[in-house]
PDB file of N, CA and C in Angstrom:
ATOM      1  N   UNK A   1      84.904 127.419 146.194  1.00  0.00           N
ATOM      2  CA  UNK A   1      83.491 127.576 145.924  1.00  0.00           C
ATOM      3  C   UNK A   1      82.943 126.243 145.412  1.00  0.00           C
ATOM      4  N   UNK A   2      81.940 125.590 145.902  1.00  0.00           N
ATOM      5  CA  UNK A   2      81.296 124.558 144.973  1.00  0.00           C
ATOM      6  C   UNK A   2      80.405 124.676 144.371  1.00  0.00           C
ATOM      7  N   UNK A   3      80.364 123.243 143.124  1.00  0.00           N
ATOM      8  CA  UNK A   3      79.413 123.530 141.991  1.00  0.00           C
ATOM      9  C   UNK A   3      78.222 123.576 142.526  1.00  0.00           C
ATOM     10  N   UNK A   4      77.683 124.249 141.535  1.00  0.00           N
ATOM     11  CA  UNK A   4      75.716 124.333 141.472  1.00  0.00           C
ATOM     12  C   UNK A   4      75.312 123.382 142.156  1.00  0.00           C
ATOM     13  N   UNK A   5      75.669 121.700 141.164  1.00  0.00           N
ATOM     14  CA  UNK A   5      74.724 120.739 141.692  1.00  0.00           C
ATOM     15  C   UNK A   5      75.417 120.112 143.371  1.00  0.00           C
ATOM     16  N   UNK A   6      76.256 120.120 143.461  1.00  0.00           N
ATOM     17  CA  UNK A   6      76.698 119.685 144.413  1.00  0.00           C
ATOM     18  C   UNK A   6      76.097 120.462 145.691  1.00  0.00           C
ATOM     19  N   UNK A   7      76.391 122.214 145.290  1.00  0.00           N
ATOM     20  CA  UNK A   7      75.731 122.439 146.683  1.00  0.00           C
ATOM     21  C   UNK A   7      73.971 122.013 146.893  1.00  0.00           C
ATOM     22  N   UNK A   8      73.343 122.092 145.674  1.00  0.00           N
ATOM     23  CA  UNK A   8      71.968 121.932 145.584  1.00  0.00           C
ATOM     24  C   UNK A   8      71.902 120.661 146.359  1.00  0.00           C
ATOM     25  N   UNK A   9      72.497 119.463 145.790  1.00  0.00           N
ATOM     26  CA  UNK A   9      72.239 118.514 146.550  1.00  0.00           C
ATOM     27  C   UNK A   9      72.423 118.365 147.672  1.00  0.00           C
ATOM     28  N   UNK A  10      73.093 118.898 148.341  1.00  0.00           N
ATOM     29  CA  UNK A  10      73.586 118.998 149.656  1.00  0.00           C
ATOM     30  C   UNK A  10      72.411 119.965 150.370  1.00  0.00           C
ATOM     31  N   UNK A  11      71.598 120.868 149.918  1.00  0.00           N
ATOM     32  CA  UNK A  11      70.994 121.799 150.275  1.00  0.00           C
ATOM     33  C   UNK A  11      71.420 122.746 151.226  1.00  0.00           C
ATOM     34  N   UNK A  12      72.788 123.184 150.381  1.00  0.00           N
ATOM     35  CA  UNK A  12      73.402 124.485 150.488  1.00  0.00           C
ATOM     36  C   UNK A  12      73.125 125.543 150.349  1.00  0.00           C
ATOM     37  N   UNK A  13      73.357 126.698 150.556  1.00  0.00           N
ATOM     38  CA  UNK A  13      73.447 127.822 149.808  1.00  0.00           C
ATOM     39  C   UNK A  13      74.912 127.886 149.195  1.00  0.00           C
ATOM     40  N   UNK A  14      74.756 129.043 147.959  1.00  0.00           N
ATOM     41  CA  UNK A  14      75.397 129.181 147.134  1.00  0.00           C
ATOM     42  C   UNK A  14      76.204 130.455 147.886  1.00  0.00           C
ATOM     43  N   UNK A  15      77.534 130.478 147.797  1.00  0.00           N
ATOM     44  CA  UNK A  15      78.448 131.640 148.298  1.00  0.00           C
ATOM     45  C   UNK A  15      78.849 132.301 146.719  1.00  0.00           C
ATOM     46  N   UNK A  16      79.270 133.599 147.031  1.00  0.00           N
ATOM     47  CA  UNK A  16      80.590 134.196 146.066  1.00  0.00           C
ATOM     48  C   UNK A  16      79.704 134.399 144.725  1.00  0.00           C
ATOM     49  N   UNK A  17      80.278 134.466 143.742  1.00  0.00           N
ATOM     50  CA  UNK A  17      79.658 135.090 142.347  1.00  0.00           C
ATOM     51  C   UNK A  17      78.163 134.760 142.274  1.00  0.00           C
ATOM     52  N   UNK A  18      78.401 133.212 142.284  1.00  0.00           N
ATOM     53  CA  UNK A  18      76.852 132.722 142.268  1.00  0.00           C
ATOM     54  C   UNK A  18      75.771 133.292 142.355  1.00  0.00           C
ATOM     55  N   UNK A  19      75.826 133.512 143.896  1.00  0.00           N
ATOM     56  CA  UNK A  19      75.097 134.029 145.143  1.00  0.00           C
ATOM     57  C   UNK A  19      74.749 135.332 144.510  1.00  0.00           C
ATOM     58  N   UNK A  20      75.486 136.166 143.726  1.00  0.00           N
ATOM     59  CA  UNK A  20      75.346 137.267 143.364  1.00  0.00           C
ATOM     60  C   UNK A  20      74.089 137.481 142.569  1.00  0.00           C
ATOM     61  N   UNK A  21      74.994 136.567 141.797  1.00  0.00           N
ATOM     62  CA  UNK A  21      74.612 136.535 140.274  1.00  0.00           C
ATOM     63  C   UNK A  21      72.535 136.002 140.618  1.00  0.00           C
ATOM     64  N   UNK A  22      72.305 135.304 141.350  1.00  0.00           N
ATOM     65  CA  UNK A  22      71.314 134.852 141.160  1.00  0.00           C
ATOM     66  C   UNK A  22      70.354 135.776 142.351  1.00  0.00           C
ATOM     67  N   UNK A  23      70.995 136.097 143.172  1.00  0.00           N
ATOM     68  CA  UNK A  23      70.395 137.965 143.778  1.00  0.00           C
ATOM     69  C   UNK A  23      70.006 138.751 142.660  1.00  0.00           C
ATOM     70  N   UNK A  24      70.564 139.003 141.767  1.00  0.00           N
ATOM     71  CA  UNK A  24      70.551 139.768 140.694  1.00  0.00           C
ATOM     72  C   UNK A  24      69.312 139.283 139.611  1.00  0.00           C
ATOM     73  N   UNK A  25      69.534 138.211 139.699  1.00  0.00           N
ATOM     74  CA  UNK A  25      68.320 137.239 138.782  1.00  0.00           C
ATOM     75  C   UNK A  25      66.918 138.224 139.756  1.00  0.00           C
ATOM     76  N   UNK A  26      66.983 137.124 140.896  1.00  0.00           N
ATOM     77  CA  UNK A  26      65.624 137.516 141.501  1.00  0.00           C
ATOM     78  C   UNK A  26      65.126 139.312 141.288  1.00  0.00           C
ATOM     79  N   UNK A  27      66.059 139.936 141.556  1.00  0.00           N
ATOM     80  CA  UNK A  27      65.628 141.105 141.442  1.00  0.00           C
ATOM     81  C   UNK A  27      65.234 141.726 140.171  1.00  0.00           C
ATOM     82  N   UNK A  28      65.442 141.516 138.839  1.00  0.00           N
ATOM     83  CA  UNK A  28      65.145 141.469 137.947  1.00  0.00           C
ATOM     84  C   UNK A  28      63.547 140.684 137.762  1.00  0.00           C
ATOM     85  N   UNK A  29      63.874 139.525 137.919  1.00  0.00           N
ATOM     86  CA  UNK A  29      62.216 139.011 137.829  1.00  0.00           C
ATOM     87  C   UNK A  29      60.932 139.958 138.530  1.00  0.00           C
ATOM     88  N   UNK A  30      61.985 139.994 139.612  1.00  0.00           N
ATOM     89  CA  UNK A  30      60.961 140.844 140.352  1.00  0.00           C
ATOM     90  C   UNK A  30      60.266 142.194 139.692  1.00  0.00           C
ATOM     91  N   UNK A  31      60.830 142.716 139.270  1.00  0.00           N
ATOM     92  CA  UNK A  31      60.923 144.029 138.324  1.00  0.00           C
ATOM     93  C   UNK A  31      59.997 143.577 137.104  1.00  0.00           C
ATOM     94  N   UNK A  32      60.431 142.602 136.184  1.00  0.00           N
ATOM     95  CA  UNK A  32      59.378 142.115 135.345  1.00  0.00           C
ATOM     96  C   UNK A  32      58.399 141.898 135.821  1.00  0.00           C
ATOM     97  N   UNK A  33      57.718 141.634 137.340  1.00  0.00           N
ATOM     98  CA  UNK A  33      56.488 141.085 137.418  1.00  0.00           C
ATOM     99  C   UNK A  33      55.581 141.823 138.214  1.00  0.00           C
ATOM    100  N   UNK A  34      56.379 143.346 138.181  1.00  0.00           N
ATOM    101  CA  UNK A  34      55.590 144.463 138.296  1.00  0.00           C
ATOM    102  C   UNK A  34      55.508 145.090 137.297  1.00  0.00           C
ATOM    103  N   UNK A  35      56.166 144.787 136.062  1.00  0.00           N
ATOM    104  CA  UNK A  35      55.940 145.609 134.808  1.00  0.00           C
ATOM    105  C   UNK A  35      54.427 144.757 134.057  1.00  0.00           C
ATOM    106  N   UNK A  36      54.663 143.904 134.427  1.00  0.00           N
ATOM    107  CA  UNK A  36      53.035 142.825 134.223  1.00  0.00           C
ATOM    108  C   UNK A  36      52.451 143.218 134.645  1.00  0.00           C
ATOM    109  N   UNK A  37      52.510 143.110 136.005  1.00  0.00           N
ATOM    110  CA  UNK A  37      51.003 144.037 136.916  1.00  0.00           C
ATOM    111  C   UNK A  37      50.810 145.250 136.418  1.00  0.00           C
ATOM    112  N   UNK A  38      51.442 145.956 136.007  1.00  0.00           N
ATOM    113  CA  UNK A  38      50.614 147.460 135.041  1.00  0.00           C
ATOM    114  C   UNK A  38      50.278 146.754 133.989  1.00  0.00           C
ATOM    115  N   UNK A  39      50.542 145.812 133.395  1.00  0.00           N
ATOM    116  CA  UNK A  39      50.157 145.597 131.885  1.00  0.00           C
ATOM    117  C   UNK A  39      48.605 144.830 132.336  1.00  0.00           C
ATOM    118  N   UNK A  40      48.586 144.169 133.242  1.00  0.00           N
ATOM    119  CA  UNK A  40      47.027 143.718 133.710  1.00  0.00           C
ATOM    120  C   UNK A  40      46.228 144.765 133.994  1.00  0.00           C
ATOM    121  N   UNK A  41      46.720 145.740 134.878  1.00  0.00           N
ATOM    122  CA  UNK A  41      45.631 147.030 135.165  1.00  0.00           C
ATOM    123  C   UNK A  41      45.345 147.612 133.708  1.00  0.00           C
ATOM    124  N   UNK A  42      46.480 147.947 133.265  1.00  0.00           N
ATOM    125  CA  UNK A  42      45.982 149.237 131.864  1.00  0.00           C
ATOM    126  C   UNK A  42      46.144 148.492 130.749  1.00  0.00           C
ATOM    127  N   UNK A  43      45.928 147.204 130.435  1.00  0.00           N
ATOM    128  CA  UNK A  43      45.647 146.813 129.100  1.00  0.00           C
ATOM    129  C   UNK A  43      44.808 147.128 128.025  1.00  0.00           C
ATOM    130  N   UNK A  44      45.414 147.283 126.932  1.00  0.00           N
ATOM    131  CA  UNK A  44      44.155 147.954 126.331  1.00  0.00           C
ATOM    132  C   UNK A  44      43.309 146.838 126.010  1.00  0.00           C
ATOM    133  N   UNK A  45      43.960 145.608 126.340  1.00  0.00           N
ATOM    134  CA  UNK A  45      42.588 144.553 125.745  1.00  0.00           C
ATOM    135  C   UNK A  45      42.634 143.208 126.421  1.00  0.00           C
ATOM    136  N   UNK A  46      41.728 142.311 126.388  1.00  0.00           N
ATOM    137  CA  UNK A  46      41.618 141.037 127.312  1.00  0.00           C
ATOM    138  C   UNK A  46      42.725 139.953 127.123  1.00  0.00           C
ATOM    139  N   UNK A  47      43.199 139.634 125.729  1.00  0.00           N
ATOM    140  CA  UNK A  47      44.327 139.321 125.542  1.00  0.00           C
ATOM    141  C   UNK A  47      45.373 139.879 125.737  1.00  0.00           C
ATOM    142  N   UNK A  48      45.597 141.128 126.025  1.00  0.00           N
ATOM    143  CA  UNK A  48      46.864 141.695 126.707  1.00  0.00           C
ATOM    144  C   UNK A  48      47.196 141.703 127.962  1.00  0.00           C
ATOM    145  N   UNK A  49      46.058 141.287 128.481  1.00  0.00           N
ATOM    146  CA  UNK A  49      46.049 141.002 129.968  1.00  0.00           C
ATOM    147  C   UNK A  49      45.929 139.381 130.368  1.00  0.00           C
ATOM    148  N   UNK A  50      45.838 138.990 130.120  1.00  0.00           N
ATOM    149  CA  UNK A  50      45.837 137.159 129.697  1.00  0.00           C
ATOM    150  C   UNK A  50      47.276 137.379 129.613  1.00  0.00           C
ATOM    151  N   UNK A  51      47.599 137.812 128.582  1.00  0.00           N
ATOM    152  CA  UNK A  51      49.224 137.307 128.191  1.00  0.00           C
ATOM    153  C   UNK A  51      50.291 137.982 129.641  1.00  0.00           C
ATOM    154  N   UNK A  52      49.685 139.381 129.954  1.00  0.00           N
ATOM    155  CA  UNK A  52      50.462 139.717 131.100  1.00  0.00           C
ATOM    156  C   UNK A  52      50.416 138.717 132.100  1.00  0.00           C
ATOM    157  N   UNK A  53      49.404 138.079 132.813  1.00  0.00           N
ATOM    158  CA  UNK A  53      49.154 136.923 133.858  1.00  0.00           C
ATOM    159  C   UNK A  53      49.789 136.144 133.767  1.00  0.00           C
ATOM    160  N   UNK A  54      50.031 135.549 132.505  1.00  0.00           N
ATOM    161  CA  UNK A  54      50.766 134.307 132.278  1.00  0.00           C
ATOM    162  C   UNK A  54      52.273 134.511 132.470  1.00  0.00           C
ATOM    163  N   UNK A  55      52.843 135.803 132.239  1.00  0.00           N
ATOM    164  CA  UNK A  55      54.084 136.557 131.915  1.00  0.00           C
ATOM    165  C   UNK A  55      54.498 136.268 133.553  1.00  0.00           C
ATOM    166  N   UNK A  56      53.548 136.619 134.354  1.00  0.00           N
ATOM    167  CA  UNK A  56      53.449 137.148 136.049  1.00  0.00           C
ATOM    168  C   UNK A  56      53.705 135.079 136.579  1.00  0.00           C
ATOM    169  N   UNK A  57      52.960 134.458 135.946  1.00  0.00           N
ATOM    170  CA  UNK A  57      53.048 133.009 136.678  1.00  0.00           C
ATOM    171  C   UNK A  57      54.217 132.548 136.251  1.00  0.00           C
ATOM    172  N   UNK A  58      54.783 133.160 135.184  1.00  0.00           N
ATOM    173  CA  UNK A  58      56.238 132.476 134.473  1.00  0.00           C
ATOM    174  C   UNK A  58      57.310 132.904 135.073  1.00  0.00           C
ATOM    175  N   UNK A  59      57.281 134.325 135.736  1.00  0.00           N
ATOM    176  CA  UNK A  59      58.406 134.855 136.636  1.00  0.00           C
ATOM    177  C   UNK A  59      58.076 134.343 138.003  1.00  0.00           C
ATOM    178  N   UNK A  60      56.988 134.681 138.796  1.00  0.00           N
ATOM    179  CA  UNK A  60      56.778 133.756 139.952  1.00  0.00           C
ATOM    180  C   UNK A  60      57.218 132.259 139.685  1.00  0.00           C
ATOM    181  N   UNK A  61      57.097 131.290 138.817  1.00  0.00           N
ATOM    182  CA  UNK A  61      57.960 130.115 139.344  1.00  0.00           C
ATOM    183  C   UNK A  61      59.738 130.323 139.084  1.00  0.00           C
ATOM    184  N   UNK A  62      60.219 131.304 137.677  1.00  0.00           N
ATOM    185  CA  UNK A  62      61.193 131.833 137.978  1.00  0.00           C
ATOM    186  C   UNK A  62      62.012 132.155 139.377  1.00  0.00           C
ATOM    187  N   UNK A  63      60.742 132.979 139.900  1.00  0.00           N
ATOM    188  CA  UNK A  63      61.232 133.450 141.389  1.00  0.00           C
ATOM    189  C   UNK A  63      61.657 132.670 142.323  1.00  0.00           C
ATOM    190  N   UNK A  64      60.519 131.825 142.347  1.00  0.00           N
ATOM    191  CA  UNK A  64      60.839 130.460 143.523  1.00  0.00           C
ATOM    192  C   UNK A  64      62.285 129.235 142.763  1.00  0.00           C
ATOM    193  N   UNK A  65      62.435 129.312 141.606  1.00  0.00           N
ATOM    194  CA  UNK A  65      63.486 128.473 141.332  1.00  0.00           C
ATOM    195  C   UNK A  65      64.862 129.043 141.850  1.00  0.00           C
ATOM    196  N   UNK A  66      64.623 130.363 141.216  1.00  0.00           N
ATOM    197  CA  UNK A  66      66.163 131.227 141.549  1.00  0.00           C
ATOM    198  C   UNK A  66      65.973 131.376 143.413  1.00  0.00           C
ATOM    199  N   UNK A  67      65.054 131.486 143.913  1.00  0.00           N
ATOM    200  CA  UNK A  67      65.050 131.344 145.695  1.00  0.00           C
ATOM    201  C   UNK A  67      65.714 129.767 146.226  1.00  0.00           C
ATOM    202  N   UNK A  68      65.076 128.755 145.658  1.00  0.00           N
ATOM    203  CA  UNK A  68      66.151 127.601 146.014  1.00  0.00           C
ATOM    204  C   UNK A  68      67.172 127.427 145.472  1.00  0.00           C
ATOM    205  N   UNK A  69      67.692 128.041 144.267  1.00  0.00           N
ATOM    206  CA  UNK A  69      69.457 128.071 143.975  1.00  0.00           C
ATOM    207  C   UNK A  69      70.052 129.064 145.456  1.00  0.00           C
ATOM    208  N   UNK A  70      69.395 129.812 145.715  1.00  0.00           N
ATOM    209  CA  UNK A  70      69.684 131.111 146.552  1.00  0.00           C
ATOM    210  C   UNK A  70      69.914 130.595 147.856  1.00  0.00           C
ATOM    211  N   UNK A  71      69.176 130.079 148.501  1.00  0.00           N
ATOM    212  CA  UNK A  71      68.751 129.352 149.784  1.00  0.00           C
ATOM    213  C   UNK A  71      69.465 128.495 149.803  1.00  0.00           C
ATOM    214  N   UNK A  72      69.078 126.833 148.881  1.00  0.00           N
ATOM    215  CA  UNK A  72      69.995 126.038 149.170  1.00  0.00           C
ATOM    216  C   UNK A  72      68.551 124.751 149.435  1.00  0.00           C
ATOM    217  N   UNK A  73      67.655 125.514 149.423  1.00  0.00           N
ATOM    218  CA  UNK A  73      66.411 124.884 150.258  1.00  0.00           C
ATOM    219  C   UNK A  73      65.533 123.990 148.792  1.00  0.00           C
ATOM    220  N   UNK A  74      65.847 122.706 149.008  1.00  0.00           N
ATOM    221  CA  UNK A  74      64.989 122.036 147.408  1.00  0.00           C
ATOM    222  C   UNK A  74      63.695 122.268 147.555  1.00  0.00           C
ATOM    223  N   UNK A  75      62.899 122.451 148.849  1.00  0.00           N
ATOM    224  CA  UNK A  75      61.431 122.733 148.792  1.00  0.00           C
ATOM    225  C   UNK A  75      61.070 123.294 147.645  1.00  0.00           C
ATOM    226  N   UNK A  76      61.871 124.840 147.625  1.00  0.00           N
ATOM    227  CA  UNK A  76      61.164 125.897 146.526  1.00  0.00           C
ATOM    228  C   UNK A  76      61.428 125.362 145.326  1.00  0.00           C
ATOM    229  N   UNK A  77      61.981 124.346 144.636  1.00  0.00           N
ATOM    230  CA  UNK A  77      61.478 123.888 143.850  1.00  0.00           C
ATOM    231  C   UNK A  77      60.739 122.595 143.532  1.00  0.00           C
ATOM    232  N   UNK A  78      60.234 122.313 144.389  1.00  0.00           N
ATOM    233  CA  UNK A  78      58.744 121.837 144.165  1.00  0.00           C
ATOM    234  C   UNK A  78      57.420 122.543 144.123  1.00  0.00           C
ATOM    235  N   UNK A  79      57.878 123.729 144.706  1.00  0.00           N
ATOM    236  CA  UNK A  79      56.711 124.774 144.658  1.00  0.00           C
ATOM    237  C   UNK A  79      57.025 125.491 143.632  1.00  0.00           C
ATOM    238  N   UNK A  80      57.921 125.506 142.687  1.00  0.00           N
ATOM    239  CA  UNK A  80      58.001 125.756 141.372  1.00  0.00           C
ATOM    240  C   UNK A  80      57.572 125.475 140.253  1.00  0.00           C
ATOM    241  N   UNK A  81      57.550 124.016 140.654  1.00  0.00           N
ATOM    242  CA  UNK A  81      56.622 122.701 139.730  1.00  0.00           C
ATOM    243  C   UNK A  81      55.365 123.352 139.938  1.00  0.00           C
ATOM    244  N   UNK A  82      54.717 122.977 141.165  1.00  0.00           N
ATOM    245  CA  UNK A  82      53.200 123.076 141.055  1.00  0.00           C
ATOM    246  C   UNK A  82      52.867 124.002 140.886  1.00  0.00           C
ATOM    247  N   UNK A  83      53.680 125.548 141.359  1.00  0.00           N
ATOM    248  CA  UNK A  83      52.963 126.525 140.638  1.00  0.00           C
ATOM    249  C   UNK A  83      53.438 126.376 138.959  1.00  0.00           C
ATOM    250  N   UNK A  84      53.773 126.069 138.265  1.00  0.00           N
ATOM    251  CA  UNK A  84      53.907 125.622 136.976  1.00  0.00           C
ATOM    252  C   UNK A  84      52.838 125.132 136.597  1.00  0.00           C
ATOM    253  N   UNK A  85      52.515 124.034 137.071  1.00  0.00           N
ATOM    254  CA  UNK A  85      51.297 122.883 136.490  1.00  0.00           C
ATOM    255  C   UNK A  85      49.926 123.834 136.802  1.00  0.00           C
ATOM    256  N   UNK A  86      49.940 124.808 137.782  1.00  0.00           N
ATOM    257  CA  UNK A  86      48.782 125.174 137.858  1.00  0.00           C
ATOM    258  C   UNK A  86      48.694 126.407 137.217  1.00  0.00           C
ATOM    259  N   UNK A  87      49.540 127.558 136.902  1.00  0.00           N
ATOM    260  CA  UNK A  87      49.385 128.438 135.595  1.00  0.00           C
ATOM    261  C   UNK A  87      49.756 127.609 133.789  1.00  0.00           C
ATOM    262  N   UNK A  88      50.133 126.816 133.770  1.00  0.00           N
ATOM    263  CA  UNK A  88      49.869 125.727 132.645  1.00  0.00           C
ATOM    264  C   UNK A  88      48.416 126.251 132.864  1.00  0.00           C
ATOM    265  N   UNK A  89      47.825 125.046 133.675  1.00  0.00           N
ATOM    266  CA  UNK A  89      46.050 125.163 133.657  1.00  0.00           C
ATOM    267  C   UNK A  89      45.260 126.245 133.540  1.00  0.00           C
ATOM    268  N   UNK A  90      46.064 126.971 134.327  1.00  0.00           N
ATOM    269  CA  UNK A  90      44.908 128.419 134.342  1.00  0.00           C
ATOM    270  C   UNK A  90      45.050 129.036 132.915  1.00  0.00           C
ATOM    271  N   UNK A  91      46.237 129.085 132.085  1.00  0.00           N
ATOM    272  CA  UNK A  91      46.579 130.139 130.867  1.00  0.00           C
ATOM    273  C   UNK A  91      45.287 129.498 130.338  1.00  0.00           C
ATOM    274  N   UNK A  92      45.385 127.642 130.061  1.00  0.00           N
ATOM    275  CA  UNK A  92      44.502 126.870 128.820  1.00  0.00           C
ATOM    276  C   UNK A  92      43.103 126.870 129.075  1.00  0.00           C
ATOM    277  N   UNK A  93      42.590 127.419 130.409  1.00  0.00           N
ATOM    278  CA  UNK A  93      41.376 127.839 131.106  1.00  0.00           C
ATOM    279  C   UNK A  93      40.883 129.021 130.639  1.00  0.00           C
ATOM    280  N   UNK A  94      41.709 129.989 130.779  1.00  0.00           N
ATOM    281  CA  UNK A  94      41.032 131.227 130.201  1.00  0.00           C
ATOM    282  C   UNK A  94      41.206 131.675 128.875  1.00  0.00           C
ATOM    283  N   UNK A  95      42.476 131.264 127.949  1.00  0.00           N
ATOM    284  CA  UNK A  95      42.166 130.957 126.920  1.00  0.00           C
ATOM    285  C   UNK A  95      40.659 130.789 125.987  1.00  0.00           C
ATOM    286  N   UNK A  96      40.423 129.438 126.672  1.00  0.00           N
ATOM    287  CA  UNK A  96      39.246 128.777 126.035  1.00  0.00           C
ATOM    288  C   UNK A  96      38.039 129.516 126.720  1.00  0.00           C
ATOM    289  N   UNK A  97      38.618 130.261 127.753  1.00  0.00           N
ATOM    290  CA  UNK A  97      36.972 131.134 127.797  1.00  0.00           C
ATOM    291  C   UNK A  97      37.092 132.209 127.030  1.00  0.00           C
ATOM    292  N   UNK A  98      38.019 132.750 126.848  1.00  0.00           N
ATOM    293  CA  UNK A  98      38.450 134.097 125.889  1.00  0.00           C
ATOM    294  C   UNK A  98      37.510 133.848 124.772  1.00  0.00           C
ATOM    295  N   UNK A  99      38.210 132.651 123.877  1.00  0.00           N
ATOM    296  CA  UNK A  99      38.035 132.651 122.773  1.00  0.00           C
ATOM    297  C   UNK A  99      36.585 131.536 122.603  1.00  0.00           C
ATOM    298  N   UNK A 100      36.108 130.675 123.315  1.00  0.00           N
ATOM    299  CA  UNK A 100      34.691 130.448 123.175  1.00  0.00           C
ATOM    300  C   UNK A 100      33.582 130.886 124.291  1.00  0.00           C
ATOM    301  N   UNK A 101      34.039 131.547 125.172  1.00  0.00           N
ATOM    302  CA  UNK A 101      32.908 131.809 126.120  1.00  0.00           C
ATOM    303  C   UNK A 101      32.462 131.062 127.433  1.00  0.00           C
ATOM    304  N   UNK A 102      32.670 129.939 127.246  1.00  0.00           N
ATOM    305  CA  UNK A 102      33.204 128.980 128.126  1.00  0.00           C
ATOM    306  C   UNK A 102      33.957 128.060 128.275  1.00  0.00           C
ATOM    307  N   UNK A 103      34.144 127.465 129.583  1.00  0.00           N
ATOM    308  CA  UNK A 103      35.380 126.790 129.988  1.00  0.00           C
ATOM    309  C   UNK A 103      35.261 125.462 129.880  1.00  0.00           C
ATOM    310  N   UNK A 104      34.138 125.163 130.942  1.00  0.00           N
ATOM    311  CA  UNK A 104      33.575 123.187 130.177  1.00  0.00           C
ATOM    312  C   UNK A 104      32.445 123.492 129.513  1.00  0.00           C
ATOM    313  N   UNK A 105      32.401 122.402 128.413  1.00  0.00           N
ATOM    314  CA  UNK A 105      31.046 122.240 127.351  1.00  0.00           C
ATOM    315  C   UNK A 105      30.097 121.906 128.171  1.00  0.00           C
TER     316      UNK A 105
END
């Protein structure tokens, strides 16, 4: 079996426990980021639903990281990054509309 980084670099997929183990990841995230999506529909409040979204962008780049350990494919994590940098932005976006009303002065 080879290591993590080695197959990554190579843009392998991962065989044997690994492979399992990080099947197992994804499916789990996955599961968390439908337990978010009810927490966005039936929140009892605007900050509980803020915090669910953010919960939902933190497992989606989760998702796509554990998909290129899975794959073998480095793309998905660059699309890990940017969806990163862009729920970064969005949390500190609505945040500041939450709590002052608007977004630019």
């Amino acid at each position: 079996m080879r290591d993590l980084g080695v197959a990554l670099a190579a843009n392998e997929p991962l065989g044997g426990l690994a492979h399992d183990v990080i099947g197992l990841g994804l499916v789990v995230a996955a599961a968390v980021t439908l337990f978010s999506a009810y927490r966005v529909v039936a929140g009892p409040s605007t900050p509980d639903r803020v915090v669910a979204l953010d919960t939902i962008g933190t497992n989606v780049v989760a998702i796509a990281a554990l998909y290129a350990m899975w794959t073998g494919r480095g793309l998905f994590v660059d699309v890990a990054l940017v969806l990163a940098i862009i729920g970064f932005i969005s949390t500190i976006a609505v945040a500041r509309f939450v709590t002052e009303g608007d977004i630019i002065e």
